[in-house]
Protein backbone atom coordinates (compact mmCIF):
# COMPACT_ATOMS: atom_id res chain seq x y z
CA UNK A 1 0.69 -104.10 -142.50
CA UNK A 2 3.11 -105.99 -144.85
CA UNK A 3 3.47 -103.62 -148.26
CA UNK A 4 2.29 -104.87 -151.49
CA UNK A 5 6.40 -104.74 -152.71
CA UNK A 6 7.26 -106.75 -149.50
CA UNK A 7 4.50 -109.33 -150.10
CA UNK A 8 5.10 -109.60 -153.57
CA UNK A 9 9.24 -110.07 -153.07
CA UNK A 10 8.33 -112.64 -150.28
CA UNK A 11 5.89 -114.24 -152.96
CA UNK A 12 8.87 -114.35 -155.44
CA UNK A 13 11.09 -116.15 -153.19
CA UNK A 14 8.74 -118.47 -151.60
CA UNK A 15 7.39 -120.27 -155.08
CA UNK A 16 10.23 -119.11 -157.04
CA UNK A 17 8.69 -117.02 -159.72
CA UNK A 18 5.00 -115.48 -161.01
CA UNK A 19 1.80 -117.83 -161.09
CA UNK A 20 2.93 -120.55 -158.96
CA UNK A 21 0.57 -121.28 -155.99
CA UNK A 22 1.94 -120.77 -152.49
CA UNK A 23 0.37 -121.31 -149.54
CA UNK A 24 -0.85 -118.80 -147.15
CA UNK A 25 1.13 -120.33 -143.86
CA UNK A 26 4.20 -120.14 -145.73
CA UNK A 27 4.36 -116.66 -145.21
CA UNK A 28 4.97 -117.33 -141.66
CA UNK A 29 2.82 -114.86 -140.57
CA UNK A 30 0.04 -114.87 -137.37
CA UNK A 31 -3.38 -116.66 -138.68
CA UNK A 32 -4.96 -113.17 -137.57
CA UNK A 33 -2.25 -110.80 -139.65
CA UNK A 34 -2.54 -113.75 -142.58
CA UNK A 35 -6.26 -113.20 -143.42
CA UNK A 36 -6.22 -109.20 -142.40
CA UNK A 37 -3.71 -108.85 -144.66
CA UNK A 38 -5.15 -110.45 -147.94
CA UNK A 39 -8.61 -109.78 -147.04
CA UNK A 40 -7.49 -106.21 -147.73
CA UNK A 41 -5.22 -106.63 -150.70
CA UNK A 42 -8.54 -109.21 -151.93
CA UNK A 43 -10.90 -105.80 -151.37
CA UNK A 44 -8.95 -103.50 -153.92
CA UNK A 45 -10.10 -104.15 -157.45
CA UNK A 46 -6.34 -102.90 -158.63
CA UNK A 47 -4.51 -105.14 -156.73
CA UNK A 48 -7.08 -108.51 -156.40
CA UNK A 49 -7.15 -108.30 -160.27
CA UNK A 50 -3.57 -110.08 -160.09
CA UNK A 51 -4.33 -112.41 -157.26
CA UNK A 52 -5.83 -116.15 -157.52
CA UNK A 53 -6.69 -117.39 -154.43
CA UNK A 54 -6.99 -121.30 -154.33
CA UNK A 55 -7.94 -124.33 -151.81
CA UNK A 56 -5.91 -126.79 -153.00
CA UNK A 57 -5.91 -130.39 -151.56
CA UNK A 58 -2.62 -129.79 -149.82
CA UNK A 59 -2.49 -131.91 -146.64
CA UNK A 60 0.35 -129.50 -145.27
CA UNK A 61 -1.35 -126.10 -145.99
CA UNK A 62 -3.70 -124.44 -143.28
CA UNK A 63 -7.08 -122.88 -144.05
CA UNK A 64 -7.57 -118.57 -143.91
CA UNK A 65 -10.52 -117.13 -144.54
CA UNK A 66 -10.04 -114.69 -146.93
CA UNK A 67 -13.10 -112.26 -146.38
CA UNK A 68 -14.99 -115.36 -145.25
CA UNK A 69 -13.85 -117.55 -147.85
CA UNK A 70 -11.54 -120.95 -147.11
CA UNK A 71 -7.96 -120.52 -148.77
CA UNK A 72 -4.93 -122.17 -148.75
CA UNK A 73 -2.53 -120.86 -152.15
CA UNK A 74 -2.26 -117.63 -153.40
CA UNK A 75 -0.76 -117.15 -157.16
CA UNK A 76 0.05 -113.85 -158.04
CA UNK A 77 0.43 -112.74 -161.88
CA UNK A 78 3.57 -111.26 -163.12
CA UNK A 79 1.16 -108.13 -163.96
CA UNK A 80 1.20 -107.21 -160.25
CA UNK A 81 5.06 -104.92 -161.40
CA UNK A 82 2.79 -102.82 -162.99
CA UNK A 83 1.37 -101.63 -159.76
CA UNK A 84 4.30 -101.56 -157.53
């Protein structure tokens, strides 16, 4: 499983800073690995707190289910440092 610090950094370099929605295939990860792996960060209180988790009207983004919910952006807040 990708590490919070590697998800974060990939974050970072994929919208170019903190609270800027990105969407979930732009991690270029498996649709499986995708919503296994943020169902799981989504789950722990300390580190969902910092996620926002979005289905924005983005004709290129796929759909995830992130613990059975339809998403397409993630934003994560700068706050997520603390934690890492």
């Amino acid at each position: 499983m990708m590490s919070l610090r590697e998800l974060v950094e990939r974050y970072i370099v994929l919208g170019g800073g903190f609270n800027e929605p990105v969407a979930l295939s732009a991690f270029g990860l498996p649709v499986a690995e995708t919503e296994r792996i943020f169902s799981a960060y989504d789950e722990d209180y300390h580190i969902s707190r910092f996620f926002e988790f979005s289905e924005l009207a983005d004709p290129g983004a796929a759909k995830f289910l992130v613990n059975g919910v339809a998403i397409t952006h993630v934003a994560l807040n700068a706050e997520i440092q603390t934690i890492l």
